[in-house]
Protein backbone atom coordinates (compact mmCIF):
# COMPACT_ATOMS: atom_id res chain seq x y z
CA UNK A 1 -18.23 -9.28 -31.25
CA UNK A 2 -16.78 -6.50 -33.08
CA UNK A 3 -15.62 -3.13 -31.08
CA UNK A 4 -16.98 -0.14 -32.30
CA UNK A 5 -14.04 1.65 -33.97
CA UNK A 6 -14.25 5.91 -34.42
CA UNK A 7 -13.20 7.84 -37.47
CA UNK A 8 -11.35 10.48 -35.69
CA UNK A 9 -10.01 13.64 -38.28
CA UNK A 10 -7.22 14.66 -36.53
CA UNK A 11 -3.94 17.36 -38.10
CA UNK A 12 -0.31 17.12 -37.12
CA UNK A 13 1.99 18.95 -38.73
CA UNK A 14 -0.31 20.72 -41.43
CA UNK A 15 -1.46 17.77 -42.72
CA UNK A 16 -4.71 16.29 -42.19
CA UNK A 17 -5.39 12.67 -40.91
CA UNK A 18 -8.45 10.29 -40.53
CA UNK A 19 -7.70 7.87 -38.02
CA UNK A 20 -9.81 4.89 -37.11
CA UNK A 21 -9.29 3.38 -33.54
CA UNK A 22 -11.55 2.11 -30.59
CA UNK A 23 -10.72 5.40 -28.65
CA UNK A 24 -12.56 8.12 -28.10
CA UNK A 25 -12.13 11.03 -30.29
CA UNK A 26 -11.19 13.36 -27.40
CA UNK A 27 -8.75 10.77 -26.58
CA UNK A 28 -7.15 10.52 -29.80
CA UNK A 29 -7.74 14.30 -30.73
CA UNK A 30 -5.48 15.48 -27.36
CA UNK A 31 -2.75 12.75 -28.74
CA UNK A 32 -2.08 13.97 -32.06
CA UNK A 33 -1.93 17.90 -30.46
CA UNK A 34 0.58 16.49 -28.47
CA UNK A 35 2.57 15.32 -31.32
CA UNK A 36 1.80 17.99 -33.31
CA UNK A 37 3.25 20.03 -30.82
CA UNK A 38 6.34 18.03 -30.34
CA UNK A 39 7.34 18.57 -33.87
CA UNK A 40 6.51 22.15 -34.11
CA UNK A 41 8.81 22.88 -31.47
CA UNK A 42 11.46 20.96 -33.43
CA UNK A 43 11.18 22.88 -36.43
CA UNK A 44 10.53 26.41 -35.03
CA UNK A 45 14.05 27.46 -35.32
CA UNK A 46 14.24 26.44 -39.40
CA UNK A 47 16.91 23.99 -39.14
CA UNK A 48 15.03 20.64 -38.72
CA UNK A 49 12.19 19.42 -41.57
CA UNK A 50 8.88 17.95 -40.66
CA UNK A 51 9.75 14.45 -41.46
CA UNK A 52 12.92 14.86 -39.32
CA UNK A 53 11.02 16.33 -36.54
CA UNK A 54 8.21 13.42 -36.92
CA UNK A 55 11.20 11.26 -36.45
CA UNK A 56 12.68 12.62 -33.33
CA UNK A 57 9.15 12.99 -32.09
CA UNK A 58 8.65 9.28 -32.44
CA UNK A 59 11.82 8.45 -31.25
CA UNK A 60 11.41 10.52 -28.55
CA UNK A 61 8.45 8.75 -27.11
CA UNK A 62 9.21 5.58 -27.24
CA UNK A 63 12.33 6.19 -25.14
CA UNK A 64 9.12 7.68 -22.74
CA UNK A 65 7.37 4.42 -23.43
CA UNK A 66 10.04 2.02 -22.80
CA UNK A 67 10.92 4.34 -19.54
CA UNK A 68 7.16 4.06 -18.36
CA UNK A 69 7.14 0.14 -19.34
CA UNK A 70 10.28 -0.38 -17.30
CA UNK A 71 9.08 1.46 -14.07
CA UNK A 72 5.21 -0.59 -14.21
CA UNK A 73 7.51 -3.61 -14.27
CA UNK A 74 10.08 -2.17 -11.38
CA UNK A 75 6.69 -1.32 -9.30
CA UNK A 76 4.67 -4.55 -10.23
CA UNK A 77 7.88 -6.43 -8.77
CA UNK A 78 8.29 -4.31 -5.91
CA UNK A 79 3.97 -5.22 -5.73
CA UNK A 80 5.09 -8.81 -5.42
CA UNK A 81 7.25 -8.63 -2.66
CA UNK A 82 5.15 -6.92 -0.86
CA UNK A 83 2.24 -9.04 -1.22
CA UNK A 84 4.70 -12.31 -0.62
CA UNK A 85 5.74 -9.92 2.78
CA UNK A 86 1.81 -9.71 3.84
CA UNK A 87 1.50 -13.55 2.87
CA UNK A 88 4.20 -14.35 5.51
CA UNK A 89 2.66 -12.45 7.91
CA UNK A 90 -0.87 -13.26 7.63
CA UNK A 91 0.55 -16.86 8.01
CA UNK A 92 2.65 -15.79 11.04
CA UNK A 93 -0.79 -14.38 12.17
CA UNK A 94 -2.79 -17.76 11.46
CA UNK A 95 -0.13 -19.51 13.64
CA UNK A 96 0.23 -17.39 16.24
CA UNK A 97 -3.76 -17.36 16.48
CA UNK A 98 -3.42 -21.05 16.18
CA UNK A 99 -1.44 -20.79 18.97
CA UNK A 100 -3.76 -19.06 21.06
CA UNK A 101 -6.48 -21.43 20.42
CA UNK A 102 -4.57 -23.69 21.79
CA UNK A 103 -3.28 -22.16 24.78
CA UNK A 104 -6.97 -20.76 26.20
CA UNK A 105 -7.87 -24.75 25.40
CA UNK A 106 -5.16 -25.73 27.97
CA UNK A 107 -5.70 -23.35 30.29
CA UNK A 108 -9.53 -24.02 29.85
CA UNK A 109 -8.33 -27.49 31.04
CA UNK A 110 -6.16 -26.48 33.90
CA UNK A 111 -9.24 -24.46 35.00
CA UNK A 112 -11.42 -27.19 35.31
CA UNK A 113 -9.11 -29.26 37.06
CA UNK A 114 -7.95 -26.37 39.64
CA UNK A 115 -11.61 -25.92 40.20
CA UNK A 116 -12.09 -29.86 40.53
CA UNK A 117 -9.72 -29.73 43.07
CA UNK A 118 -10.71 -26.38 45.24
CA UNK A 119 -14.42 -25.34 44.06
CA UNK A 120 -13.18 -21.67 45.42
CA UNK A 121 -11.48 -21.19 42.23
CA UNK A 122 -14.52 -21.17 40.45
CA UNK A 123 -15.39 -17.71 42.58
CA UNK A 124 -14.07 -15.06 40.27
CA UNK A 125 -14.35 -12.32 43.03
CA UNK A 126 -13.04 -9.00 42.51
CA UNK A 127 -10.39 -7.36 42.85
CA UNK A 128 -10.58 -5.40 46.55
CA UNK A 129 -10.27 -1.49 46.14
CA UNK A 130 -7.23 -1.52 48.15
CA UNK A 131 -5.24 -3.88 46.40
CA UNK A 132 -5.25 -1.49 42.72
CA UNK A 133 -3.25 1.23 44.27
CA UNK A 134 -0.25 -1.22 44.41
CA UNK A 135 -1.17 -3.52 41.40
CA UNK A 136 -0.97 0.40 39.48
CA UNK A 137 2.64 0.46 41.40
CA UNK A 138 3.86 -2.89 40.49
CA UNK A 139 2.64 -2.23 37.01
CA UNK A 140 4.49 1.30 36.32
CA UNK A 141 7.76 -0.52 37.97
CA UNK A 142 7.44 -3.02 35.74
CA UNK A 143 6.89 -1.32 32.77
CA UNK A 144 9.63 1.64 33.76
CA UNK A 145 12.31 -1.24 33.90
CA UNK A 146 10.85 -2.72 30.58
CA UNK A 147 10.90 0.84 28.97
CA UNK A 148 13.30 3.05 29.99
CA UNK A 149 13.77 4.74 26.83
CA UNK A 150 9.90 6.49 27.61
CA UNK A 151 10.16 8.81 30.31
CA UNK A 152 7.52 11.15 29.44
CA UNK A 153 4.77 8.44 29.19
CA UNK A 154 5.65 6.94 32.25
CA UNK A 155 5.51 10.84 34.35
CA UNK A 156 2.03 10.83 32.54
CA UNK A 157 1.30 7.64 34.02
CA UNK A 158 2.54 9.13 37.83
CA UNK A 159 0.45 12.43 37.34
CA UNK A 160 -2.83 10.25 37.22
CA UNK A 161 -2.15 8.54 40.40
């Protein structure tokens, strides 16, 4: 299948062009004002010709090119690790849920057998009202030795009770 190409007319420095190319003609129109530009800023003070200007112009960006190439390929690398990172830790993840399965499995087990042995185990009663004042005690002790570093959470914590 052949792609469309455009006859674009397009003028950098005073001289007319007719360029053919699969872009559109806005496209390629705002590239060669931007390199007519380029070498009309070279030559405004007289000392530079057109062809050297067209020269420096080109020169000038490919060093922009090669620049741009080299950071796509500095951020497609850094892309990599970072998607080898999430791999790790989505397998980390998997495991760790792995893990878990098997864990609820065994204590699934242990349940039934506790159960087997005293039927009042399978009564999940609840907890009584006055047993969750201290549970809420043991809890922020707990965590205050765990955290020490958090004071203000923990004087949130004692406002509530």
């Amino acid at each position: 299948m052949m792609d469309k190409k455009n006859k674009v007319k397009i003028t950098v420095a005073g001289t007319e062009y007719i360029v053919l190319t699969h872009e559109s003609e806005a496209y390629t129109r705002k590239l060669a004002e931007e390199v007519d530009e380029s070498i009309q800023d070279m030559c405004i003070n007289g000392r530079i010709s057109i062809t050297a200007a067209a020269i420096l112009t080109a020169v000038n960006l490919c060093d922009k090119l090669k620049k741009y190439e080299s950071d796509a390929d500095a951020l497609g690398e850094q892309i990599e690790k970072y998607l080898e990172a999430a791999n790790e830790q989505m397998n980390k993840y998997n495991e760790v849920k792995r893990e878990n399965e098997r864990l609820k499995k065994n204590i699934s087990v242990y349940r039934k057998r506790l159960v087997e042995e005293d039927p009042s185990f399978n009564d999940p009663s609840p907890v009584s009202e006055s047993v969750k004042p201290v549970q809420k005690k043991v809890f922020i002790s707990d965590a205050e030795e765990i955290a020490d570093d958090e004071p203000d959470f923990f004087k949130n914590l004692r406002k509530e009770e």
